[in-house]
C-alpha atoms as a PDB file:
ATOM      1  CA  UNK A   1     131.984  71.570   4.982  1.00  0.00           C
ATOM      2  CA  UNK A   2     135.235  72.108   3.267  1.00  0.00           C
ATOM      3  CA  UNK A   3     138.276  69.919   3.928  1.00  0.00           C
ATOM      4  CA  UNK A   4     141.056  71.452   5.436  1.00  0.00           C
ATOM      5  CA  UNK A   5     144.867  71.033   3.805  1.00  0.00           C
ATOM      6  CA  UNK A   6     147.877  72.374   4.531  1.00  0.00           C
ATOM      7  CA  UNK A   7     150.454  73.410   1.564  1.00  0.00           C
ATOM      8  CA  UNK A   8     154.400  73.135   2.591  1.00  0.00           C
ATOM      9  CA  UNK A   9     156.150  75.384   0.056  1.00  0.00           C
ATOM     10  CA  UNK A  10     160.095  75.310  -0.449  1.00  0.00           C
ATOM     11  CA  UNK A  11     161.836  77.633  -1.958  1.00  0.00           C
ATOM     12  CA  UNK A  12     165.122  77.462  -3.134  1.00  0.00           C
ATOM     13  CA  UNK A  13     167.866  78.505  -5.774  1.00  0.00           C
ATOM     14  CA  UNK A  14     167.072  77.198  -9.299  1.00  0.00           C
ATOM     15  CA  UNK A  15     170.071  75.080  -9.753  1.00  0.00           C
ATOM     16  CA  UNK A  16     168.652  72.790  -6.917  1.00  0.00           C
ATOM     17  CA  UNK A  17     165.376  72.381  -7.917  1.00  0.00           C
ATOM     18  CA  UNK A  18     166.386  68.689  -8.917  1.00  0.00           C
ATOM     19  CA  UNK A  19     167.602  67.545  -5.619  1.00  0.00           C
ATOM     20  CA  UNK A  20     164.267  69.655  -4.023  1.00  0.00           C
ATOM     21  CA  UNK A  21     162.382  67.823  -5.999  1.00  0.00           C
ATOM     22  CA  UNK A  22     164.377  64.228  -5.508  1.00  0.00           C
ATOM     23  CA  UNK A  23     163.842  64.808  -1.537  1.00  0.00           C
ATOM     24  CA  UNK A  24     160.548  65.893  -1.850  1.00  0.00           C
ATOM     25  CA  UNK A  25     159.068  63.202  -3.932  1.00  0.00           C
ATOM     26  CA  UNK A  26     159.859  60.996  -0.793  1.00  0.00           C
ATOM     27  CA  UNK A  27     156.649  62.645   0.516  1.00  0.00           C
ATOM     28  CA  UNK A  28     154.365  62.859  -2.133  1.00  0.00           C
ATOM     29  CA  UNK A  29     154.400  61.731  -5.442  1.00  0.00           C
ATOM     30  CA  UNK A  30     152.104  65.368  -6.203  1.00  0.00           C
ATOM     31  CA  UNK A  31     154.506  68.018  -6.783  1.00  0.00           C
ATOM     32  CA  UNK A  32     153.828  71.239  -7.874  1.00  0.00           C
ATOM     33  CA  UNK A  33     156.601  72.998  -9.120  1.00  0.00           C
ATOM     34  CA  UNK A  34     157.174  76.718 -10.151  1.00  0.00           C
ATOM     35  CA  UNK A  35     159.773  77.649 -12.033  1.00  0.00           C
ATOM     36  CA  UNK A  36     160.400  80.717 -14.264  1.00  0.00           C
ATOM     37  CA  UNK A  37     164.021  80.597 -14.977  1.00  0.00           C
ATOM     38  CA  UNK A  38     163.610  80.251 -18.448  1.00  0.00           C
ATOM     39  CA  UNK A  39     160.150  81.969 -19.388  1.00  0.00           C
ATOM     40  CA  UNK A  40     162.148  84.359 -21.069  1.00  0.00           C
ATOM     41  CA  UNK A  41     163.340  81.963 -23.694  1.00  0.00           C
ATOM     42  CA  UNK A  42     159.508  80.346 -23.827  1.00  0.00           C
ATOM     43  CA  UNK A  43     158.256  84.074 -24.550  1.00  0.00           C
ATOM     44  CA  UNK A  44     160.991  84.439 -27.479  1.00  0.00           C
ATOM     45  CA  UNK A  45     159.840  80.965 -29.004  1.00  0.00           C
ATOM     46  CA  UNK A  46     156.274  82.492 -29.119  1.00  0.00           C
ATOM     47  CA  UNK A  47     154.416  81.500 -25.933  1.00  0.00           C
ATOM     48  CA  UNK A  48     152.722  85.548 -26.038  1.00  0.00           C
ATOM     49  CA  UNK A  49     153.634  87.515 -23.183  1.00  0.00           C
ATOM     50  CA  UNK A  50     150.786  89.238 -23.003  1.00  0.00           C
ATOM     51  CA  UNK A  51     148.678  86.105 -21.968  1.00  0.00           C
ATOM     52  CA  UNK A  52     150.976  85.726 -18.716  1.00  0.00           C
ATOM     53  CA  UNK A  53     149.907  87.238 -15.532  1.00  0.00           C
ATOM     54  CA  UNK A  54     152.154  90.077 -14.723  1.00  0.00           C
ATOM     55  CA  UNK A  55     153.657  88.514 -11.275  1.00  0.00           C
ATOM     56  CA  UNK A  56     154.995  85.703 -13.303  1.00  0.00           C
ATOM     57  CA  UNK A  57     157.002  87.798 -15.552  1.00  0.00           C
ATOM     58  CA  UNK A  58     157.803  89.946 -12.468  1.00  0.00           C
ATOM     59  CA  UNK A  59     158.817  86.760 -10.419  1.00  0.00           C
ATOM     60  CA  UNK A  60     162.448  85.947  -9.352  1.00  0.00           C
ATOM     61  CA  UNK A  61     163.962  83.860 -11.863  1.00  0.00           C
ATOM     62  CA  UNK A  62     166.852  82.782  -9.586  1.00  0.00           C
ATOM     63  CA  UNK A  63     164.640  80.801  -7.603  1.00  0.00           C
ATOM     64  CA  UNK A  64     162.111  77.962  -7.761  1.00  0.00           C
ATOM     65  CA  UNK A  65     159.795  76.564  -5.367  1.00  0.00           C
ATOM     66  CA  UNK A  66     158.139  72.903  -4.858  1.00  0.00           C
ATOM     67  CA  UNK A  67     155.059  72.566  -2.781  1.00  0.00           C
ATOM     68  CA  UNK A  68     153.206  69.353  -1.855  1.00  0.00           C
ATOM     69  CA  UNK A  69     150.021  69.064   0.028  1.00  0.00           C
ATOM     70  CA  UNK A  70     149.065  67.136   2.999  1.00  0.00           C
ATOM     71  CA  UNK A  71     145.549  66.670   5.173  1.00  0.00           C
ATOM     72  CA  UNK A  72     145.936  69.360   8.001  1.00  0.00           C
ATOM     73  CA  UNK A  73     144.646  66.740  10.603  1.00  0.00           C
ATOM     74  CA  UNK A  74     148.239  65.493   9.810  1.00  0.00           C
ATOM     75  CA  UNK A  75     151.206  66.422  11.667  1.00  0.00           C
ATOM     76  CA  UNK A  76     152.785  69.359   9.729  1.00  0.00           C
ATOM     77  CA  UNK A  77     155.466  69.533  11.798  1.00  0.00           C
ATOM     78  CA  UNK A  78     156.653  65.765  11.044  1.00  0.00           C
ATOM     79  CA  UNK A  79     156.757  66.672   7.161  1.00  0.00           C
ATOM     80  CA  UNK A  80     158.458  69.693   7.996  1.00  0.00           C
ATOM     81  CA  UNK A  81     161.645  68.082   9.803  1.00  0.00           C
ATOM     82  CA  UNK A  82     161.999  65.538   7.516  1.00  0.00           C
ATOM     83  CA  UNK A  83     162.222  67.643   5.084  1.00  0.00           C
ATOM     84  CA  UNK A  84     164.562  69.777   6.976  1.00  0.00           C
ATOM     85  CA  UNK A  85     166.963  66.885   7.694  1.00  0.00           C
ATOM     86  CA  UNK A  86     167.402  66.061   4.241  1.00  0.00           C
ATOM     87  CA  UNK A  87     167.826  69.146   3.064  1.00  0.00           C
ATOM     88  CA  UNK A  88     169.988  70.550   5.787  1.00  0.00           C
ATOM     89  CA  UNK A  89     172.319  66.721   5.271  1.00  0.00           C
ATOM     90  CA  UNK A  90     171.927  67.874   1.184  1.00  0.00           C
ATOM     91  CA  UNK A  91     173.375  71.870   2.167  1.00  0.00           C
ATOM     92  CA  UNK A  92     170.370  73.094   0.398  1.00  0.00           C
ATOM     93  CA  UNK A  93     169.288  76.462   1.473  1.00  0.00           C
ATOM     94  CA  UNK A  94     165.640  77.359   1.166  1.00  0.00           C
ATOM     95  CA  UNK A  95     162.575  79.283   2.920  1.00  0.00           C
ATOM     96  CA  UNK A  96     159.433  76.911   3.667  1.00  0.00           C
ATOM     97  CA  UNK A  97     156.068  78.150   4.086  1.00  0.00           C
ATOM     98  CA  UNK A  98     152.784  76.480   5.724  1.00  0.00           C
ATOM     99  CA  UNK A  99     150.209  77.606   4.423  1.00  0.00           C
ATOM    100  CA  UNK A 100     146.236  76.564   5.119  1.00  0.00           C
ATOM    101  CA  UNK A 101     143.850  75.796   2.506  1.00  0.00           C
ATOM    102  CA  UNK A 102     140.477  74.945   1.807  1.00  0.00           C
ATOM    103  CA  UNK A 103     139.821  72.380  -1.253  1.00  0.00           C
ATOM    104  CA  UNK A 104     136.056  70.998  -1.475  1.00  0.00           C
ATOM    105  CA  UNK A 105     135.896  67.166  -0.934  1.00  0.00           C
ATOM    106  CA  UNK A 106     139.324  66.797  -1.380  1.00  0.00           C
ATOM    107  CA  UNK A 107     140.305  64.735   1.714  1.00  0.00           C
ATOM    108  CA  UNK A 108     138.139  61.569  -0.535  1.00  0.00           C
ATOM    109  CA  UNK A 109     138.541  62.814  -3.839  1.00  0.00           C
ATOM    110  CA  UNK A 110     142.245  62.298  -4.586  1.00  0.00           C
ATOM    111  CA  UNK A 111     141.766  58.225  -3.706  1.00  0.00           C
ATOM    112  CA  UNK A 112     140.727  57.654  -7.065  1.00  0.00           C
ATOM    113  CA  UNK A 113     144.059  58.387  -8.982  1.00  0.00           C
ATOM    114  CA  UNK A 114     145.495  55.497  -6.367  1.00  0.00           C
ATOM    115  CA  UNK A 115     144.981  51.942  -7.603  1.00  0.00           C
ATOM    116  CA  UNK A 116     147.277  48.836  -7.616  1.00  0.00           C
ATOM    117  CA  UNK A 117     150.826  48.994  -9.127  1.00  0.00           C
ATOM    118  CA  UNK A 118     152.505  45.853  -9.892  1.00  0.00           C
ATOM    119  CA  UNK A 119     156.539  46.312  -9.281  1.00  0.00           C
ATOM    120  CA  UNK A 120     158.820  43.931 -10.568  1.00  0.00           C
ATOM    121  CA  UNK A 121     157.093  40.207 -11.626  1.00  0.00           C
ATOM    122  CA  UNK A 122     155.200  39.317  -8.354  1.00  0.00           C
ATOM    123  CA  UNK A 123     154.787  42.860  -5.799  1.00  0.00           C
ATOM    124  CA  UNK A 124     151.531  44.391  -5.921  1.00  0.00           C
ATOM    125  CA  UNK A 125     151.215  47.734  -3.729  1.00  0.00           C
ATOM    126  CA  UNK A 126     147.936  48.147  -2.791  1.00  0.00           C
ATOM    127  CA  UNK A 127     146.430  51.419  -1.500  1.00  0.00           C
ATOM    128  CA  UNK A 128     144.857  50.441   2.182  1.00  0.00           C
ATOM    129  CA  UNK A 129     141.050  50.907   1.016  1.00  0.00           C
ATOM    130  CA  UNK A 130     141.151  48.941  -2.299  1.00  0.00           C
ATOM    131  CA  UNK A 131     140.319  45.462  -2.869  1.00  0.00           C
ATOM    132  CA  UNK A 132     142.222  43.780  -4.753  1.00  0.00           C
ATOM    133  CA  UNK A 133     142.318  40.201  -5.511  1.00  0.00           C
ATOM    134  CA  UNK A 134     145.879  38.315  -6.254  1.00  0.00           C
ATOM    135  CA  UNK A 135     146.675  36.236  -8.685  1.00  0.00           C
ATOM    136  CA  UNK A 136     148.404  33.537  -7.827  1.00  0.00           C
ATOM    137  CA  UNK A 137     152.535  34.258  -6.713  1.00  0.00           C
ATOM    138  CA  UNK A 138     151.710  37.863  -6.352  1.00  0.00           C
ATOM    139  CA  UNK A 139     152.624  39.217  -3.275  1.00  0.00           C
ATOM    140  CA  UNK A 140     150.256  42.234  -1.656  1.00  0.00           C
ATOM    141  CA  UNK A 141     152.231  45.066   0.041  1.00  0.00           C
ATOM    142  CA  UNK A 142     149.438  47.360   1.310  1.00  0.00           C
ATOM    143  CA  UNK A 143     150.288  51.035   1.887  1.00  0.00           C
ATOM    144  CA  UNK A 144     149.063  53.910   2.528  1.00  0.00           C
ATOM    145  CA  UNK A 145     150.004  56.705   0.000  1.00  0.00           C
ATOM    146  CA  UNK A 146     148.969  59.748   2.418  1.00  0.00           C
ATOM    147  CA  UNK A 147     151.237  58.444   4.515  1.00  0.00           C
ATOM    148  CA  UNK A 148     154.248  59.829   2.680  1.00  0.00           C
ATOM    149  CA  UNK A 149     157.665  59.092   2.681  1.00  0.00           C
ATOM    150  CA  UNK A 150     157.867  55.760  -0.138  1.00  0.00           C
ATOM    151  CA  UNK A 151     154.519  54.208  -0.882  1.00  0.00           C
ATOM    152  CA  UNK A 152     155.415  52.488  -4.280  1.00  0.00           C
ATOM    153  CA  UNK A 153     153.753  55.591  -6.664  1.00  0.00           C
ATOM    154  CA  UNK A 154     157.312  57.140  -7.179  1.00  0.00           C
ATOM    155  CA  UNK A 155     160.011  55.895  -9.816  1.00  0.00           C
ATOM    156  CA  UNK A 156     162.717  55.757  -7.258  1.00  0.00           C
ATOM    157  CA  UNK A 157     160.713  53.210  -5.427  1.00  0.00           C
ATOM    158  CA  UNK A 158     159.701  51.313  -7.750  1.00  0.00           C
ATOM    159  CA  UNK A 159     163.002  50.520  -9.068  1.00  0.00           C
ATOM    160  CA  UNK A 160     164.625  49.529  -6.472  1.00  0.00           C
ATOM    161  CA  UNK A 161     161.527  47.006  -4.748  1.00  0.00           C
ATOM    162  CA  UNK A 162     161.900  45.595  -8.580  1.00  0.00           C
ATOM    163  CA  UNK A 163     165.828  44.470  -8.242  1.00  0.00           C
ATOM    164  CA  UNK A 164     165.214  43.580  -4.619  1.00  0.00           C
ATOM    165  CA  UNK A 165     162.676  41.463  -5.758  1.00  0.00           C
ATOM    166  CA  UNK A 166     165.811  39.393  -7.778  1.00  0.00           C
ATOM    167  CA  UNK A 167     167.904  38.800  -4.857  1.00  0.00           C
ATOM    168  CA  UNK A 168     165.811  38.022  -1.584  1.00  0.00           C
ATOM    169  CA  UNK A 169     165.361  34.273  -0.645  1.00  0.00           C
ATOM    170  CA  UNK A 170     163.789  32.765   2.480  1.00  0.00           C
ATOM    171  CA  UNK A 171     167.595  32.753   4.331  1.00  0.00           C
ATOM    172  CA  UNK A 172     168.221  36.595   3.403  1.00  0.00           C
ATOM    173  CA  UNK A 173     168.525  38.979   6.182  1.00  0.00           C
ATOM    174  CA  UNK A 174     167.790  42.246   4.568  1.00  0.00           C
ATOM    175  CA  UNK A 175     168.934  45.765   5.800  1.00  0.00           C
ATOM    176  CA  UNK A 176     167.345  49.087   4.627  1.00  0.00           C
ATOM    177  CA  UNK A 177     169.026  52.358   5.284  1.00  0.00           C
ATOM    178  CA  UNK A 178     167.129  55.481   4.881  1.00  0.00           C
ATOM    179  CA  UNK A 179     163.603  52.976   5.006  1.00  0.00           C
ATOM    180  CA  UNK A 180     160.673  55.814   4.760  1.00  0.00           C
ATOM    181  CA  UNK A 181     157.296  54.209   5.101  1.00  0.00           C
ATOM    182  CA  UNK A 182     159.183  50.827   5.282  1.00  0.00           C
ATOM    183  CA  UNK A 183     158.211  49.692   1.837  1.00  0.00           C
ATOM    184  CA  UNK A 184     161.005  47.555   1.252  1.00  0.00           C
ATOM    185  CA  UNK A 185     161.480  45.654   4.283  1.00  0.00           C
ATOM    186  CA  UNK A 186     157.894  45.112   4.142  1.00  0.00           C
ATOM    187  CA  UNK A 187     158.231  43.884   0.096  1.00  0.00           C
ATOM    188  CA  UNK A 188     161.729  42.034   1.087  1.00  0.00           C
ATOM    189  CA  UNK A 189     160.138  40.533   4.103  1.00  0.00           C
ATOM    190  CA  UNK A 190     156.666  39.640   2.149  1.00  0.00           C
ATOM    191  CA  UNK A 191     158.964  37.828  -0.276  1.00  0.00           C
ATOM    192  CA  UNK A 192     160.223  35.448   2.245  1.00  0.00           C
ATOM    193  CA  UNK A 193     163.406  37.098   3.910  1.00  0.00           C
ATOM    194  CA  UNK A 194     164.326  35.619   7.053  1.00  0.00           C
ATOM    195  CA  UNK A 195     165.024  38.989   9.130  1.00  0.00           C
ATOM    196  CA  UNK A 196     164.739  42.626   7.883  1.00  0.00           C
ATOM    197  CA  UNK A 197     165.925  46.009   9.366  1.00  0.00           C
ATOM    198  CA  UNK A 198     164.857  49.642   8.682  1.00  0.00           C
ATOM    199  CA  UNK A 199     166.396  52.271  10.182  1.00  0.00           C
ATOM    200  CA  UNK A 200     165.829  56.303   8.830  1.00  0.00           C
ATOM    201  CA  UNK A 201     167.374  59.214  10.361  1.00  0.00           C
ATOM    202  CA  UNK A 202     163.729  60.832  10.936  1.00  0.00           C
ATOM    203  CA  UNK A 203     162.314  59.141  13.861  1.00  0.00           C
ATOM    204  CA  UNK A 204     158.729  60.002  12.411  1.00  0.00           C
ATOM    205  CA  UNK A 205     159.515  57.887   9.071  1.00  0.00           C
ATOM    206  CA  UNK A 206     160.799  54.903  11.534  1.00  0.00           C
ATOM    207  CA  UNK A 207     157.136  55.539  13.312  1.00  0.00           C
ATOM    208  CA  UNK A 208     155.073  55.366  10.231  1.00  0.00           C
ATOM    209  CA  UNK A 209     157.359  52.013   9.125  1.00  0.00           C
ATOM    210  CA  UNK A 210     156.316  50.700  11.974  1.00  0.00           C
ATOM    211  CA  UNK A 211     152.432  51.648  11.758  1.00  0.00           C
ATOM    212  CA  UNK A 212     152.689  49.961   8.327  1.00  0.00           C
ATOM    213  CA  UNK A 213     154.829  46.898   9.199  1.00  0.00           C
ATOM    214  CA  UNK A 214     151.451  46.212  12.056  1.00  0.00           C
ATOM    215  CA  UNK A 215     149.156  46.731   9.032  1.00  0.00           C
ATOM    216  CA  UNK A 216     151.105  44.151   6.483  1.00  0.00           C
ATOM    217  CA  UNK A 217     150.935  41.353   9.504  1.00  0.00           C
ATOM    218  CA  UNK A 218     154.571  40.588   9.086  1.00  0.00           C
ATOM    219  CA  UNK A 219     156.617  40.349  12.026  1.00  0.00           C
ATOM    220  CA  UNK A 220     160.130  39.641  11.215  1.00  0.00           C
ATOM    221  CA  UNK A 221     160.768  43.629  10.794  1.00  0.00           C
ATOM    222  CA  UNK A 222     162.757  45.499  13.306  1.00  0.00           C
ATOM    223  CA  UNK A 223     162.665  49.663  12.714  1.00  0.00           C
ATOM    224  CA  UNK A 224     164.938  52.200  14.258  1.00  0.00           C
ATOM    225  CA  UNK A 225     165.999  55.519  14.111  1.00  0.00           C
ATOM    226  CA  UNK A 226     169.827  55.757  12.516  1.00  0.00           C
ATOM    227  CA  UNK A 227     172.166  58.814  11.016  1.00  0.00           C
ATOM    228  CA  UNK A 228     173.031  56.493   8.196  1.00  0.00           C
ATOM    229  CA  UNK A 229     174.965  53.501   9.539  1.00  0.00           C
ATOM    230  CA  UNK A 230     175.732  55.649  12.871  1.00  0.00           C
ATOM    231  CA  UNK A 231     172.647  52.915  14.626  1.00  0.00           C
ATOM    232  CA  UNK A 232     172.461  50.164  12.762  1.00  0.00           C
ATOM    233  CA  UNK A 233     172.494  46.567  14.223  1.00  0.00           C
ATOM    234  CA  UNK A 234     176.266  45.347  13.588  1.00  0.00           C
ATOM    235  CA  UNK A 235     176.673  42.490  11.640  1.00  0.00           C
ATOM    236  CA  UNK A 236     176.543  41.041   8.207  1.00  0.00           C
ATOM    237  CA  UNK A 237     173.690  41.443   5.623  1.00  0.00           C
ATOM    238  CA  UNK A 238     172.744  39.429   2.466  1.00  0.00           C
ATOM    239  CA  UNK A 239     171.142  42.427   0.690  1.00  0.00           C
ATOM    240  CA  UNK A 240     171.452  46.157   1.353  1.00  0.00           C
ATOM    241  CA  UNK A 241     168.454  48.876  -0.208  1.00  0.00           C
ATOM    242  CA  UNK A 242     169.180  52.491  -0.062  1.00  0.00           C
ATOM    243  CA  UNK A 243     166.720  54.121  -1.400  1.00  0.00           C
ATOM    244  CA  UNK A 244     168.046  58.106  -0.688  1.00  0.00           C
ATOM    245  CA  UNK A 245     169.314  60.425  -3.234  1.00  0.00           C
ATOM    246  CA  UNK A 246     172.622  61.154  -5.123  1.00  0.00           C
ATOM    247  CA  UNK A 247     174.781  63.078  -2.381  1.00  0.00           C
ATOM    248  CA  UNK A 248     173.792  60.806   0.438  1.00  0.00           C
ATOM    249  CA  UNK A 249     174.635  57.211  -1.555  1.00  0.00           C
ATOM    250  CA  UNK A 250     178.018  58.839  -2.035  1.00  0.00           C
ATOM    251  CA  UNK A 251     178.724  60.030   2.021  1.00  0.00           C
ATOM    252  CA  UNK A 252     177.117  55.755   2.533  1.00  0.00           C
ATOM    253  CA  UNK A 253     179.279  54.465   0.344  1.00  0.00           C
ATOM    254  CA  UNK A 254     182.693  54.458   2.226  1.00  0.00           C
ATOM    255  CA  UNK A 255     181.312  52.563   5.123  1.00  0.00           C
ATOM    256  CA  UNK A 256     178.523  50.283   3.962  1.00  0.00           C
ATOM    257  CA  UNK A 257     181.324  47.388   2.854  1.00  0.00           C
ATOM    258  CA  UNK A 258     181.539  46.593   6.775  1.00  0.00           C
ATOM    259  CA  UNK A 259     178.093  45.455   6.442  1.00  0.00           C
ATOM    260  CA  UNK A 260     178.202  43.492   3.723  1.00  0.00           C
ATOM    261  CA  UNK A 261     179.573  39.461   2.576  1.00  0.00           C
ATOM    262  CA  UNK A 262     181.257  39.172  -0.093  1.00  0.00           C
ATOM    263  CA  UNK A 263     178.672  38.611  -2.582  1.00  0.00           C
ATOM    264  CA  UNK A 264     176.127  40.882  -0.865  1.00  0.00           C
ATOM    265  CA  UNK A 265     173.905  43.041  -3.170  1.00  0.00           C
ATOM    266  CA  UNK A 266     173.630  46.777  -2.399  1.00  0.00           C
ATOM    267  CA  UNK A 267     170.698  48.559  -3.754  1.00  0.00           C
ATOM    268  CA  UNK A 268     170.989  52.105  -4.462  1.00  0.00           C
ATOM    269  CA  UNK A 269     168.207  54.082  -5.910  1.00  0.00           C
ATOM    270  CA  UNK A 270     166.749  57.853  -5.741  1.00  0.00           C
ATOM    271  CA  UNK A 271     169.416  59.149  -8.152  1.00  0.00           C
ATOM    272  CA  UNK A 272     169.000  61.676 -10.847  1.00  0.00           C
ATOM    273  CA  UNK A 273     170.050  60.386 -14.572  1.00  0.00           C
ATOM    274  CA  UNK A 274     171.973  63.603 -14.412  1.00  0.00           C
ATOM    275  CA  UNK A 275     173.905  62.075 -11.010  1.00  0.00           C
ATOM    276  CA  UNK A 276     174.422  58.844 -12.318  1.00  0.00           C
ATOM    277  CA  UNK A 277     178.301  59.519 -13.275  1.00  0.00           C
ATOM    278  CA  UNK A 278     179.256  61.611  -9.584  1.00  0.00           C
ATOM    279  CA  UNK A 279     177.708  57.838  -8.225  1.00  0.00           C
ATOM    280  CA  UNK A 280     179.999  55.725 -10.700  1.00  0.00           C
ATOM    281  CA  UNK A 281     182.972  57.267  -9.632  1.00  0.00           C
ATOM    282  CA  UNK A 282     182.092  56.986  -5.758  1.00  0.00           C
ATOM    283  CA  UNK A 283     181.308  53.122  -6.216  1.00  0.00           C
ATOM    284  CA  UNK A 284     184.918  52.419  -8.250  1.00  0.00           C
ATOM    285  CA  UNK A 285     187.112  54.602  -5.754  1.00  0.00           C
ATOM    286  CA  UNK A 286     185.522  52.813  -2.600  1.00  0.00           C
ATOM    287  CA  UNK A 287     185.914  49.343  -4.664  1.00  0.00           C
ATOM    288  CA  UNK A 288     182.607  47.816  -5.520  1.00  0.00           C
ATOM    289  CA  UNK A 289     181.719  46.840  -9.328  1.00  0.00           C
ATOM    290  CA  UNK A 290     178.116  47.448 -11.060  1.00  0.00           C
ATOM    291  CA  UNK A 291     176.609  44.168 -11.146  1.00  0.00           C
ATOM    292  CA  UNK A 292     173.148  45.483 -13.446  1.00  0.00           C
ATOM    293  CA  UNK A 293     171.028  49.037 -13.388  1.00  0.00           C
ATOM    294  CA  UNK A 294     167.925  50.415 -14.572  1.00  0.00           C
ATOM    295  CA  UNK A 295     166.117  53.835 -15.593  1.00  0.00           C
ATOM    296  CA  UNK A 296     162.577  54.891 -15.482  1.00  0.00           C
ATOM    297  CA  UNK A 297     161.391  58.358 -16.289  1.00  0.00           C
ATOM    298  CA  UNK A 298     165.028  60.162 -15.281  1.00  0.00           C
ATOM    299  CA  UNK A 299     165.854  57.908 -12.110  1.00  0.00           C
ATOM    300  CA  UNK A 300     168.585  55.185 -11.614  1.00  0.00           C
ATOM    301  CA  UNK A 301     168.664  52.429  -9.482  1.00  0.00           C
ATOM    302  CA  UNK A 302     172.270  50.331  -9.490  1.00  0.00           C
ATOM    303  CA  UNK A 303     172.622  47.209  -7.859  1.00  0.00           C
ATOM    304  CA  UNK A 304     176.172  47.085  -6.947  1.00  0.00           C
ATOM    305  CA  UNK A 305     178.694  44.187  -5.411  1.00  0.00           C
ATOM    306  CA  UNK A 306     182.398  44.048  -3.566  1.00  0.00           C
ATOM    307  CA  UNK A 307     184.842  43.272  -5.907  1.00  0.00           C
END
């Protein structure tokens, strides 16, 4: 019998298709992406029109769309209001569309393009039905990546669990805002911090963090739903992740410094290479100095410091 999925399509004006596909890659790292705004300059440098279906040369070229594809025994609805919240917090308008389909063995299928992926010198993120066997000093962080929001596959991730990897030690009390699946409290915690709290405005992500934080056996983790720092526990942290997008570092930014000691790291990742400078300027004019950064594949994490 065939497995059942469920498509959620977004559509949206072409000159957000970057941020669409920043928030969505928080859900799946399996985008599929149609976009025809410039087919008209492909067709000039010889891709023959004639060989393209008529309803793509008919299509809007104002817009694009980004769909990703879940299990339908899933909630839909969970994907769909975390997808809303970002977007809505991002002023992103858009259509979204359900829609049901059948794929043949699917549901088993897709595991195999899942394996181990070593982050940083010692974090291994393990899907939850591999077996993998450490070497020594690595530390496992199993996940499961149909689980969505942050499971280790996506650049954004990955950068960031790589510089936290630099900065926790066994007296660190870590604090993640915007936490997803819970990754990085469950890395941060895995590499000895003494406390770790992740909050996320979606109170489905802070449910799955939780589901995952029982299947890591780690129990110094404390999850909770927060509007940004609107709910988080007051007090000071030695290292801040934010692992969000562009526009949403920037709104942080103002009122993280409360949370923070003086030399306190602060982890931002999920930007755009294109973003990078709109960030720069935020972090100078609310006075904190660029301690390091790296890239991967278009994305920017910046570890950042009070001045």
């Amino acid at each position: 019998m065939d497995n059942q999925w469920i498509q959620i399509k977004v559509t949206s004006k072409v000159e957000n298709l970057d941020q669409l596909c920043a928030v969505m890659s928080m859900l799946s790292n399996g985008l599929q992406i149609e976009d025809y705004s410039d087919l008209e300059d492909r067709i000039l440098d010889g891709v023959y029109g004639d060989l393209i279906d008529e309803s793509v040369l008919n299509a809007d070229k104002t817009v694009a769309s980004v769909s990703i594809y879940m299990p339908a025994d899933k909630p839909t609805e969970y994907y769909t209001m975390y997808l809303n919240e970002r977007l809505d917090a991002l002023g992103i308008e858009r259509t979204m569309e359900c829609i049901s389909l059948c794929e043949d063995d699917w549901a088993n299928s897709w595991k195999q393009y899942y394996k181990p992926i070593k982050i940083g010198k010692r974090l291994v993120v393990v899907p939850m039905w591999e077996r993998y066997d450490s070497a020594e000093n690595e530390v496992i962080v199993k996940m499961d990546p149909g689980m969505a929001f942050g499971t280790g596959t996506h650049e954004t991730t990955r950068l960031c669990a790589t510089l936290l990897e630099r900065y926790v030690t066994d007296s660190s009390v870590m604090l993640d805002v915007g936490c997803g699946s819970g990754i990085l409290a469950i890395c941060a915690s895995k590499l000895g911090a003494k406390q770790c709290y992740a909050y996320d405005i979606d109170p489905v992500a802070v449910k799955v963090a939780r589901e995952n934080v029982k299947d890591n056996d780690v129990s110094n983790i404390e999850c909770g739903v927060s509007d940004l720092l609107a709910g988080v526990k007051a007090g000071k942290y030695d290292v801040i992740t934010a692992n969000i997008v562009a526009d949403i570092i920037i709104r942080l930014l103002p009122d993280i410094g409360k949370f923070m000691h003086e030399n306190t790291p602060l982890i931002l990742s999920g930007i755009i290479d294109e973003r990078c400078e709109d960030v720069y300027k935020s972090i100078k004019d609310n006075g904190f100095e660029i301690v390091e950064e790296i890239h991967e594949n278009g994305w920017c994490a910046i570890t950042v410091k009070c001045k």
